[in-house]
N, C-alpha and C. Protein backbone atom coordinates (compact mmCIF):
# COMPACT_ATOMS: atom_id res chain seq x y z
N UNK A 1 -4.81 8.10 -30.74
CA UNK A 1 -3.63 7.51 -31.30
C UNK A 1 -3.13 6.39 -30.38
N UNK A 2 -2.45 5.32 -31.00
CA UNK A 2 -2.29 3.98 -30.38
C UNK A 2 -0.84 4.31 -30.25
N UNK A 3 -0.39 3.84 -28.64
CA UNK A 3 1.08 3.74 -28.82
C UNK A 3 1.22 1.95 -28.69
N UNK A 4 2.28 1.63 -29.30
CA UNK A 4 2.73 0.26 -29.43
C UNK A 4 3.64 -0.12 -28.90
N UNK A 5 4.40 -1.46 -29.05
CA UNK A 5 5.93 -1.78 -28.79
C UNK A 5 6.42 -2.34 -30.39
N UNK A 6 7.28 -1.68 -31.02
CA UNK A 6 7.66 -1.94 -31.91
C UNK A 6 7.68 -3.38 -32.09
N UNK A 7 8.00 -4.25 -33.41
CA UNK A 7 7.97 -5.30 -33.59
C UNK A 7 9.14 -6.35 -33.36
N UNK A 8 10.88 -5.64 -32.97
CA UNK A 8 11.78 -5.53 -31.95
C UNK A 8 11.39 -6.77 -31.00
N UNK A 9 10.75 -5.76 -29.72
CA UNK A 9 10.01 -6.16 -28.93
C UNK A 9 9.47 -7.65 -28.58
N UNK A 10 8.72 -8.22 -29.56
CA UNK A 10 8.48 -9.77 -29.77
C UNK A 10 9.30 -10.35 -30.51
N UNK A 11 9.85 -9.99 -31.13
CA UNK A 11 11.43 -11.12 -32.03
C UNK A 11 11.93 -11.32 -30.26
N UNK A 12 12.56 -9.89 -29.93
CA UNK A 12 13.33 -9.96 -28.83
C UNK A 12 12.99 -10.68 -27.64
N UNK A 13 11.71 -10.98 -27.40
CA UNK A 13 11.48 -11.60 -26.63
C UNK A 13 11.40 -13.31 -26.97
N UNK A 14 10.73 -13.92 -28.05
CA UNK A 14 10.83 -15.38 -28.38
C UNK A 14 12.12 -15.38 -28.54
N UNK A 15 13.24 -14.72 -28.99
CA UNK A 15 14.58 -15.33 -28.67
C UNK A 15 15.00 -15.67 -28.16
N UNK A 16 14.75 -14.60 -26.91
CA UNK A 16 15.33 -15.08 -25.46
C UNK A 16 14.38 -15.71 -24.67
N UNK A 17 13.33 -15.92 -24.54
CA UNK A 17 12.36 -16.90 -24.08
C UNK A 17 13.29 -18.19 -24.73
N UNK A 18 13.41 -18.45 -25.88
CA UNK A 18 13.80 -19.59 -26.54
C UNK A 18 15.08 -20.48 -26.44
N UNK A 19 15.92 -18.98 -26.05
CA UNK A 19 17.05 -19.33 -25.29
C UNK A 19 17.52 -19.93 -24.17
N UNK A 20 16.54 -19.77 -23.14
CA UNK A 20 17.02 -19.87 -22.05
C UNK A 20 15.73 -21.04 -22.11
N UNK A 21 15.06 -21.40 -22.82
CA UNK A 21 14.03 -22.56 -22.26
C UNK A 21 14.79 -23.83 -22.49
N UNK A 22 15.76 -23.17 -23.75
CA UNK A 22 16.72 -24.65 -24.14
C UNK A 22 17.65 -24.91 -23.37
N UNK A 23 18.23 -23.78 -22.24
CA UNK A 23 19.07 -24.29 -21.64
C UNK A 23 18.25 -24.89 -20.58
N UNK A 24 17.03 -24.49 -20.45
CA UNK A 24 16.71 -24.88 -18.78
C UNK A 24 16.17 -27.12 -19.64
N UNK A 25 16.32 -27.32 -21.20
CA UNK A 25 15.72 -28.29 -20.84
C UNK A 25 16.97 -28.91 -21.30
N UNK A 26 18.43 -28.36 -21.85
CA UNK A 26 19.90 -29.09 -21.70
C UNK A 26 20.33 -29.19 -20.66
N UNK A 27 19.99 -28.61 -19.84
CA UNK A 27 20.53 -28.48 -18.36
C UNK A 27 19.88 -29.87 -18.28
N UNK A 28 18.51 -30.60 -17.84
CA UNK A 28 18.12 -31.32 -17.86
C UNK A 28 18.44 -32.83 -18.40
N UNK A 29 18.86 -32.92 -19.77
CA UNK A 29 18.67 -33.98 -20.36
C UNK A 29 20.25 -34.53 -20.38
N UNK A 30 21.15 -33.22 -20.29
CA UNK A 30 22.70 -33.50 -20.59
C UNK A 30 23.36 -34.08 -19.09
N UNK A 31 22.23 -33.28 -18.11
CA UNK A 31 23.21 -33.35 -16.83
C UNK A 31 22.22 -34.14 -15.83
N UNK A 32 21.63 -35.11 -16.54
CA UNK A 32 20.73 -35.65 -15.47
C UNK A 32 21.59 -36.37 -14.39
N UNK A 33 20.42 -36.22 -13.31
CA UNK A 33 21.23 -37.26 -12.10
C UNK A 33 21.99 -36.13 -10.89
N UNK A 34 22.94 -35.36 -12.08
CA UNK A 34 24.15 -34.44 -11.31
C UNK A 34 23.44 -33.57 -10.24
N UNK A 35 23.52 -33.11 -8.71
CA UNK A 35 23.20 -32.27 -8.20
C UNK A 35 23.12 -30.77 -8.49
N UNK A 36 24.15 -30.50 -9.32
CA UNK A 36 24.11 -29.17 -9.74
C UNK A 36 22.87 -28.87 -10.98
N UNK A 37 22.26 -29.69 -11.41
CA UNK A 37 21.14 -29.60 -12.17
C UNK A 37 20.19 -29.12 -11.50
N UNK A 38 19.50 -29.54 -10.33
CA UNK A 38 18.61 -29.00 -9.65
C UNK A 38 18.86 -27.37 -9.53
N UNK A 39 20.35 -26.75 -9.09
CA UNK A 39 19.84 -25.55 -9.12
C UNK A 39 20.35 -24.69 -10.06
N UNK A 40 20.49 -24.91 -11.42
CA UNK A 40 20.74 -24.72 -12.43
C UNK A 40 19.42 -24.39 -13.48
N UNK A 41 18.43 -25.63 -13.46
CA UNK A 41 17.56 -25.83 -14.35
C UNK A 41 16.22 -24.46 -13.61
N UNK A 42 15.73 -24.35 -12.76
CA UNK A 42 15.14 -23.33 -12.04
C UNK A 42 15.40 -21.82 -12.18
N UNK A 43 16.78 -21.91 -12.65
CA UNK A 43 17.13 -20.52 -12.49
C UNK A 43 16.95 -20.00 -14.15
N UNK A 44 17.54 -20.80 -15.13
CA UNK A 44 16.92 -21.06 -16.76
C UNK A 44 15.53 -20.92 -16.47
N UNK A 45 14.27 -21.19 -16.08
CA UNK A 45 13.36 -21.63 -16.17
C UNK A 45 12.62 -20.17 -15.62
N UNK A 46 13.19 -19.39 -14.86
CA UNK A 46 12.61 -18.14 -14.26
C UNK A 46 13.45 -16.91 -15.51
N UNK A 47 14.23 -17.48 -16.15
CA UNK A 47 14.37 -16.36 -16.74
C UNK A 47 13.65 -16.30 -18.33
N UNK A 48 13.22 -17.67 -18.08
CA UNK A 48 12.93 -17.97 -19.61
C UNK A 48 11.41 -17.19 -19.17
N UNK A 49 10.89 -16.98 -17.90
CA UNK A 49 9.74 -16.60 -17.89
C UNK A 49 9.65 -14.90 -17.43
N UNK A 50 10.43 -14.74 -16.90
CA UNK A 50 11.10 -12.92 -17.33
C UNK A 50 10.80 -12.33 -19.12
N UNK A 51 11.42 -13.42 -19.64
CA UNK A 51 11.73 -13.35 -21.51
C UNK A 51 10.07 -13.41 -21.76
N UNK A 52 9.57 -14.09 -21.29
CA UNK A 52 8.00 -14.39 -21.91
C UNK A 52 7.23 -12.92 -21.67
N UNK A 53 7.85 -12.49 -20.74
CA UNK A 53 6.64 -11.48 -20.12
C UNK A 53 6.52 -10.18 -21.56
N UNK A 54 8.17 -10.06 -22.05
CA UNK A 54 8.42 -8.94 -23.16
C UNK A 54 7.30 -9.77 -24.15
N UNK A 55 6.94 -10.87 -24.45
CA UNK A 55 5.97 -11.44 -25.48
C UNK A 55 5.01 -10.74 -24.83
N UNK A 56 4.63 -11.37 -23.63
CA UNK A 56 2.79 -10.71 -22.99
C UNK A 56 2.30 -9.78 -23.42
N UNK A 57 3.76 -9.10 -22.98
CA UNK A 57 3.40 -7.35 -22.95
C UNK A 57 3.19 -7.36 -24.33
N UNK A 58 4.24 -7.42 -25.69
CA UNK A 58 3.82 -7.11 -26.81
C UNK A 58 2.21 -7.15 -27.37
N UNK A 59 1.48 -8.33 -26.77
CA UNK A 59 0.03 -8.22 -26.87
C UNK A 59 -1.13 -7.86 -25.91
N UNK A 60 -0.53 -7.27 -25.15
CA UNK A 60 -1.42 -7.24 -24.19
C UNK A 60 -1.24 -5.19 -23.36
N UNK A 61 0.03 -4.88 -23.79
CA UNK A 61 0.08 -3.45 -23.65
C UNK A 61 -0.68 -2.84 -24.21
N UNK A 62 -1.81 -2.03 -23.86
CA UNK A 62 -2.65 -1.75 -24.91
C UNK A 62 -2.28 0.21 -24.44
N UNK A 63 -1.77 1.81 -24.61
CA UNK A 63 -1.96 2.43 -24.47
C UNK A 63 -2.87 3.44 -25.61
N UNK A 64 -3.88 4.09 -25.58
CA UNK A 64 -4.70 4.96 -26.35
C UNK A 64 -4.03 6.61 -26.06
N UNK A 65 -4.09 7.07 -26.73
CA UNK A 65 -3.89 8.81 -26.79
C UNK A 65 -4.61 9.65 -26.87
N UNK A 66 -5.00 10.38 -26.41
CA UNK A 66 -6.25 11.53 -26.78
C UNK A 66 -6.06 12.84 -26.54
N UNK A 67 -6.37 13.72 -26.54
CA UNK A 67 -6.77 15.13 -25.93
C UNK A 67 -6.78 15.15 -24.81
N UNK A 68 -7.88 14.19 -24.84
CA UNK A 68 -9.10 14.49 -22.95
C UNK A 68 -7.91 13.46 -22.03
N UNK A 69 -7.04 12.27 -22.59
CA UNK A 69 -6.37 11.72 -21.80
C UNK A 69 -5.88 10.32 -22.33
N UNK A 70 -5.32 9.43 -21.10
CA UNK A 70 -4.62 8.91 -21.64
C UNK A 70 -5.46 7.00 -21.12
N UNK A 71 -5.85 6.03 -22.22
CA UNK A 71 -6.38 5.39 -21.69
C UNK A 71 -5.40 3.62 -21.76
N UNK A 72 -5.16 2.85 -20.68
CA UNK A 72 -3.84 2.17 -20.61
C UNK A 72 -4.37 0.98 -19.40
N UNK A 73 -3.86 -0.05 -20.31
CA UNK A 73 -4.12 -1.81 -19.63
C UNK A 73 -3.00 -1.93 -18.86
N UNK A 74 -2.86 -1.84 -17.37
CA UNK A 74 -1.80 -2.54 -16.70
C UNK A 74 -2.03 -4.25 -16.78
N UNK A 75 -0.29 -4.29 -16.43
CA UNK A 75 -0.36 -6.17 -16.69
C UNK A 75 -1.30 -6.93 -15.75
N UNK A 76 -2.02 -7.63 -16.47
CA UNK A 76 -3.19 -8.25 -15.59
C UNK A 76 -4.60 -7.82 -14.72
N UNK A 77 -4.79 -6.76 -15.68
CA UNK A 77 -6.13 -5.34 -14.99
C UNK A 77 -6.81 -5.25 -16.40
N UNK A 78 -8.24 -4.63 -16.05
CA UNK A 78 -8.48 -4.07 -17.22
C UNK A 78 -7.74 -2.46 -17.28
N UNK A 79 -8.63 -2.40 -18.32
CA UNK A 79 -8.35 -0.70 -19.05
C UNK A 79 -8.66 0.09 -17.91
N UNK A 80 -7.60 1.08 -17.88
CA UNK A 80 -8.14 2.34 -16.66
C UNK A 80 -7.75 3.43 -17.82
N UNK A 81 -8.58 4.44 -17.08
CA UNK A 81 -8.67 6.32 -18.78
C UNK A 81 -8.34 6.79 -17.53
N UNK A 82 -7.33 7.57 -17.68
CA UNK A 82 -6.75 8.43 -17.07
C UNK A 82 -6.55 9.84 -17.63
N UNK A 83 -7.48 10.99 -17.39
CA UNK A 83 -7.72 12.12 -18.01
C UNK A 83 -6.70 13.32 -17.19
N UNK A 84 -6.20 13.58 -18.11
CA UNK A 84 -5.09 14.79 -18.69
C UNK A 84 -5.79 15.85 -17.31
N UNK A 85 -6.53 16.15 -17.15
CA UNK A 85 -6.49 16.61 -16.05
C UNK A 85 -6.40 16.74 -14.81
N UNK A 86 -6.96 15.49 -14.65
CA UNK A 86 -6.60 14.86 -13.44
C UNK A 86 -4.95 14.01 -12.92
N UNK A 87 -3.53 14.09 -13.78
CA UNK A 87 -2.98 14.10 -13.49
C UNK A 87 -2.21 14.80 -12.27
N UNK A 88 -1.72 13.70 -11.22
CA UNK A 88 -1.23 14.39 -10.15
C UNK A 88 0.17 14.83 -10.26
N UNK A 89 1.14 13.60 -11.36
CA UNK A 89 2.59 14.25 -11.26
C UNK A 89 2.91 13.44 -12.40
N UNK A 90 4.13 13.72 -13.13
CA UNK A 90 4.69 13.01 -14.48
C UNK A 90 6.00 13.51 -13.80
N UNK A 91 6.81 12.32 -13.99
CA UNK A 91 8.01 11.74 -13.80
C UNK A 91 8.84 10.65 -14.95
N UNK A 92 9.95 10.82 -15.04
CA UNK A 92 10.59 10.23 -15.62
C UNK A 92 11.74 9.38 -14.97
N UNK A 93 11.66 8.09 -15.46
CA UNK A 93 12.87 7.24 -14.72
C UNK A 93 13.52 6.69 -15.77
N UNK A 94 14.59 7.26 -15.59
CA UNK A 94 15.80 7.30 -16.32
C UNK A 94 16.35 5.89 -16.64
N UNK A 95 16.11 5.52 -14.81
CA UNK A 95 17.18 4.04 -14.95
C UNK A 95 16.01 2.77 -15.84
N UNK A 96 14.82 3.23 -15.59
CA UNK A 96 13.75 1.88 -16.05
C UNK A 96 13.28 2.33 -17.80
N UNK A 97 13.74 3.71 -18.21
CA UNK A 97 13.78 4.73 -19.50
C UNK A 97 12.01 4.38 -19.80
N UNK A 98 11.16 5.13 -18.63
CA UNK A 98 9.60 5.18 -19.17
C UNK A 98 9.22 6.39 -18.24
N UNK A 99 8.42 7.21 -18.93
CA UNK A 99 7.43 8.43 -18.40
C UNK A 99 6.59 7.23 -17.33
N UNK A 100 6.59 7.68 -16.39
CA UNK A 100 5.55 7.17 -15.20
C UNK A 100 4.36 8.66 -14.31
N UNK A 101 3.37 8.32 -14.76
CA UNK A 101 2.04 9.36 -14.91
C UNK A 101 1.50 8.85 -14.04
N UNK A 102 1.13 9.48 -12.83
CA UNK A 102 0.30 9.07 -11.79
C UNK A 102 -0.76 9.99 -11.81
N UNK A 103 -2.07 9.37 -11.68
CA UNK A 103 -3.03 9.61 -11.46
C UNK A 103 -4.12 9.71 -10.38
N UNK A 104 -5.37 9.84 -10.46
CA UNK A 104 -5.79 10.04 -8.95
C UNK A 104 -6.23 8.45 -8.14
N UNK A 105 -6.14 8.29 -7.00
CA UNK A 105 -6.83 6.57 -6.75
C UNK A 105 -5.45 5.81 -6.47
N UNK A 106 -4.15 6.57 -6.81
CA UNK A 106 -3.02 5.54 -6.87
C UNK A 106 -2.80 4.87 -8.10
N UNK A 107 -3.83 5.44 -9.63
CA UNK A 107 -3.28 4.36 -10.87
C UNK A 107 -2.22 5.37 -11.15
N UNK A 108 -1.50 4.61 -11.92
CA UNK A 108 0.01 4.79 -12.55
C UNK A 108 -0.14 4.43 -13.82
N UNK A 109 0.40 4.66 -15.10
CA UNK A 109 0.78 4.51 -15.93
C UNK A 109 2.16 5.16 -16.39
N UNK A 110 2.96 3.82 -17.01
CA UNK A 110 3.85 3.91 -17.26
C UNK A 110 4.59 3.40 -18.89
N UNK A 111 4.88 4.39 -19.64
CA UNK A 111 4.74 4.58 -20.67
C UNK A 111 6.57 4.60 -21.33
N UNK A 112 6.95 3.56 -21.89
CA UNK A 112 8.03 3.43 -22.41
C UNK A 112 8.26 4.46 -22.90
N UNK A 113 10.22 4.40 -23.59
CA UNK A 113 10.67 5.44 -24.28
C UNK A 113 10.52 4.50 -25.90
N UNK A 114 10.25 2.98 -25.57
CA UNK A 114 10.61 1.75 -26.69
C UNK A 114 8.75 2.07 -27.72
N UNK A 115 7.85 2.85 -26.97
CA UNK A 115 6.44 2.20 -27.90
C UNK A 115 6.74 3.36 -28.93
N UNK A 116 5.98 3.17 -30.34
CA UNK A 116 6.24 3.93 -31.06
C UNK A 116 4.74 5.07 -31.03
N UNK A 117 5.07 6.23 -31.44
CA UNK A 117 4.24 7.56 -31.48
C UNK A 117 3.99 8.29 -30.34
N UNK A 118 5.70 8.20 -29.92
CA UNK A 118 5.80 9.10 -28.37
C UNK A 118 5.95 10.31 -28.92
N UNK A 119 6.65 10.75 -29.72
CA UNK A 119 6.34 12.27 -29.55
C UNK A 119 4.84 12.98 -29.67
N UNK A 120 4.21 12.11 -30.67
CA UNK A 120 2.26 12.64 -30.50
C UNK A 120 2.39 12.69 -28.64
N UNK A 121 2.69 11.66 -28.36
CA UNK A 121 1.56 11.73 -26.69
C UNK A 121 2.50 12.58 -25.85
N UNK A 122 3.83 13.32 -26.32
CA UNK A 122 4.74 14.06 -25.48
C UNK A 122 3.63 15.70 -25.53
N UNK A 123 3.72 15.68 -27.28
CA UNK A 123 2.51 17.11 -27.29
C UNK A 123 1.56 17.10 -26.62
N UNK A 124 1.09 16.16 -26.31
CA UNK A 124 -0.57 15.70 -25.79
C UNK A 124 -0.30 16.20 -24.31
N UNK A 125 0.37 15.71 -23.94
CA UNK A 125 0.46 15.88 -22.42
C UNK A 125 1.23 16.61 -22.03
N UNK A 126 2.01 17.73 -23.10
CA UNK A 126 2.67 18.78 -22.92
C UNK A 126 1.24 19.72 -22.78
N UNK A 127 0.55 19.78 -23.68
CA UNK A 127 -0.80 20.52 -24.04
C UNK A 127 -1.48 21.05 -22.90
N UNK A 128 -1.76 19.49 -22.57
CA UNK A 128 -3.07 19.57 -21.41
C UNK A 128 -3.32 19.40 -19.94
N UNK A 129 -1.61 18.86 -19.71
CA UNK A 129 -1.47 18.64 -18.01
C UNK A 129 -0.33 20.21 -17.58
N UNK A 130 -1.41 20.35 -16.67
CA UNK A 130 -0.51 21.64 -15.94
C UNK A 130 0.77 21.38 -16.09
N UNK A 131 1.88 22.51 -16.05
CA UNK A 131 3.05 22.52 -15.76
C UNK A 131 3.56 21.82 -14.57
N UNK A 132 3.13 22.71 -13.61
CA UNK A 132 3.71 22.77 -11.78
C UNK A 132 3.27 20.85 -11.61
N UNK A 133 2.79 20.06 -12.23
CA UNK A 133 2.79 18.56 -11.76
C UNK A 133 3.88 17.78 -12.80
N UNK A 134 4.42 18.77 -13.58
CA UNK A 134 5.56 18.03 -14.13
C UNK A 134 7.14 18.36 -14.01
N UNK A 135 7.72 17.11 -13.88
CA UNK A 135 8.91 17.58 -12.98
C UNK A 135 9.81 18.16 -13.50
N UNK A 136 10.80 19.19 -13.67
CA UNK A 136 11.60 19.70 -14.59
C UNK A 136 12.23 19.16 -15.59
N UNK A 137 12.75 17.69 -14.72
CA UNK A 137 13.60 16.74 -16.00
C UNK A 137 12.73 16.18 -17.10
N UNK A 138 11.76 15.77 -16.26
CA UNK A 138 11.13 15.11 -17.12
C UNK A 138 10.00 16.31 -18.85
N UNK A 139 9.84 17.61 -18.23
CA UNK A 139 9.54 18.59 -18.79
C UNK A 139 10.32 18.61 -19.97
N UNK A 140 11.87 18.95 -19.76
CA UNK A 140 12.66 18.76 -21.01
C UNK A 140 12.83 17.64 -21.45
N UNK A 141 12.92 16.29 -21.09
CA UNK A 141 12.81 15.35 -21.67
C UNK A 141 11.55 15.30 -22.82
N UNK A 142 10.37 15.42 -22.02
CA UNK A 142 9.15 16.32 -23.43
C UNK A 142 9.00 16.58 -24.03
N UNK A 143 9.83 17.63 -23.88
CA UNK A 143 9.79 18.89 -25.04
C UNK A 143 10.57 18.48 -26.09
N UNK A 144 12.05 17.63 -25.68
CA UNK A 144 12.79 17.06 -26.97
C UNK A 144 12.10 15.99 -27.24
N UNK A 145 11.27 15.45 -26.86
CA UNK A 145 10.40 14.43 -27.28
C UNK A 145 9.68 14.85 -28.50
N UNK A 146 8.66 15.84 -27.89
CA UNK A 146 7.83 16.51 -29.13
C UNK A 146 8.30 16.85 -29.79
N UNK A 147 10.12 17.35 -29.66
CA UNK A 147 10.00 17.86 -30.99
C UNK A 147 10.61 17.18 -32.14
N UNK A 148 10.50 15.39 -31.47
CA UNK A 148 10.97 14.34 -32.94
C UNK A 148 12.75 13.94 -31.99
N UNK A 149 12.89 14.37 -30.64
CA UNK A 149 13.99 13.67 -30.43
C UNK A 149 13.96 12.67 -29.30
N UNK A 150 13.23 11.81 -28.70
CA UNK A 150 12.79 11.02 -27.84
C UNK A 150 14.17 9.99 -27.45
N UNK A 151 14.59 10.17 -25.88
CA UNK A 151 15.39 9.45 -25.59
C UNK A 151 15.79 7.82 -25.73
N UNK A 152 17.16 7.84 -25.58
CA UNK A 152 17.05 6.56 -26.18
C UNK A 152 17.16 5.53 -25.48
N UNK A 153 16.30 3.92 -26.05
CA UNK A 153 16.06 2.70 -25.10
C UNK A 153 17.11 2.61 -24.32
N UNK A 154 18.28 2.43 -24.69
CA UNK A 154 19.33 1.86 -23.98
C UNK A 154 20.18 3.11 -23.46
């Protein structure tokens, strides 16, 4: 099973990519000359590329679901399969709202509360990764996951 980023996700991002590219090129054209342009237009220009990254990701997040495990493209890597057994610890971060699954070697995967068909991969990895490597919070967070109540983005 494929988890995704809803379609949200890329509206939300060309908006605000779009937003802030226009200010970084009004900043430019309205206030030429002025010193305060220089550090004005840079700072538009890094966020407009913050905004791009929610596009990247929309095509380029790739996570798979399985039984045997879980297989997932970090930004700018290929594909690493990270098998359900070999999980070392599952954690949840509240403040960044994504399951973060560490595996053996130091890979990580980190798995939004925003992609859609989290409760399939909450069962999945309720199923097949030991208990004792999952952390209590994140355990009940799980379990209301699987059972159709998955916390919310914001």
């Amino acid at each position: 099973m494929k988890l995704v980023h809803p379609l949200g996700t890329l509206i939300f991002g060309l908006v605000t990519f779009g937003f802030f590219a226009a200010l970084a090129i009004c900043s430019i054209v309205l206030f030429a000359g002025e010193t305060a342009v220089w550090l004005v237009t840079p700072i538009f220009l890094c966020l407009a590329l913050l905004c791009a990254s929610n596009v990247i990701a929309f095509f380029t997040d790739k996570q798979q679901v399985s039984a045997d495990g879980l297989q997932f493209t970090p930004f700018f890597r290929g594909p690493v399969t990270l098998l359900w057994r070999d999980v070392k610890s599952v954690r949840y971060v509240h403040r960044l709202r994504w399951f973060r699954i560490e595996g053996p070697f130091g890979s990580v995967a980190r798995i939004s509360v925003m992609l859609t068909g989290l409760p399939e991969f909450a069962r999945l990895l309720l199923n097949a990764v030991p208990e004792r490597v999952i952390e209590p919070a994140a355990a009940q967070i799980l379990k209301e996951t699987a059972a159709g109540s998955p916390p919310s983005p914001w």
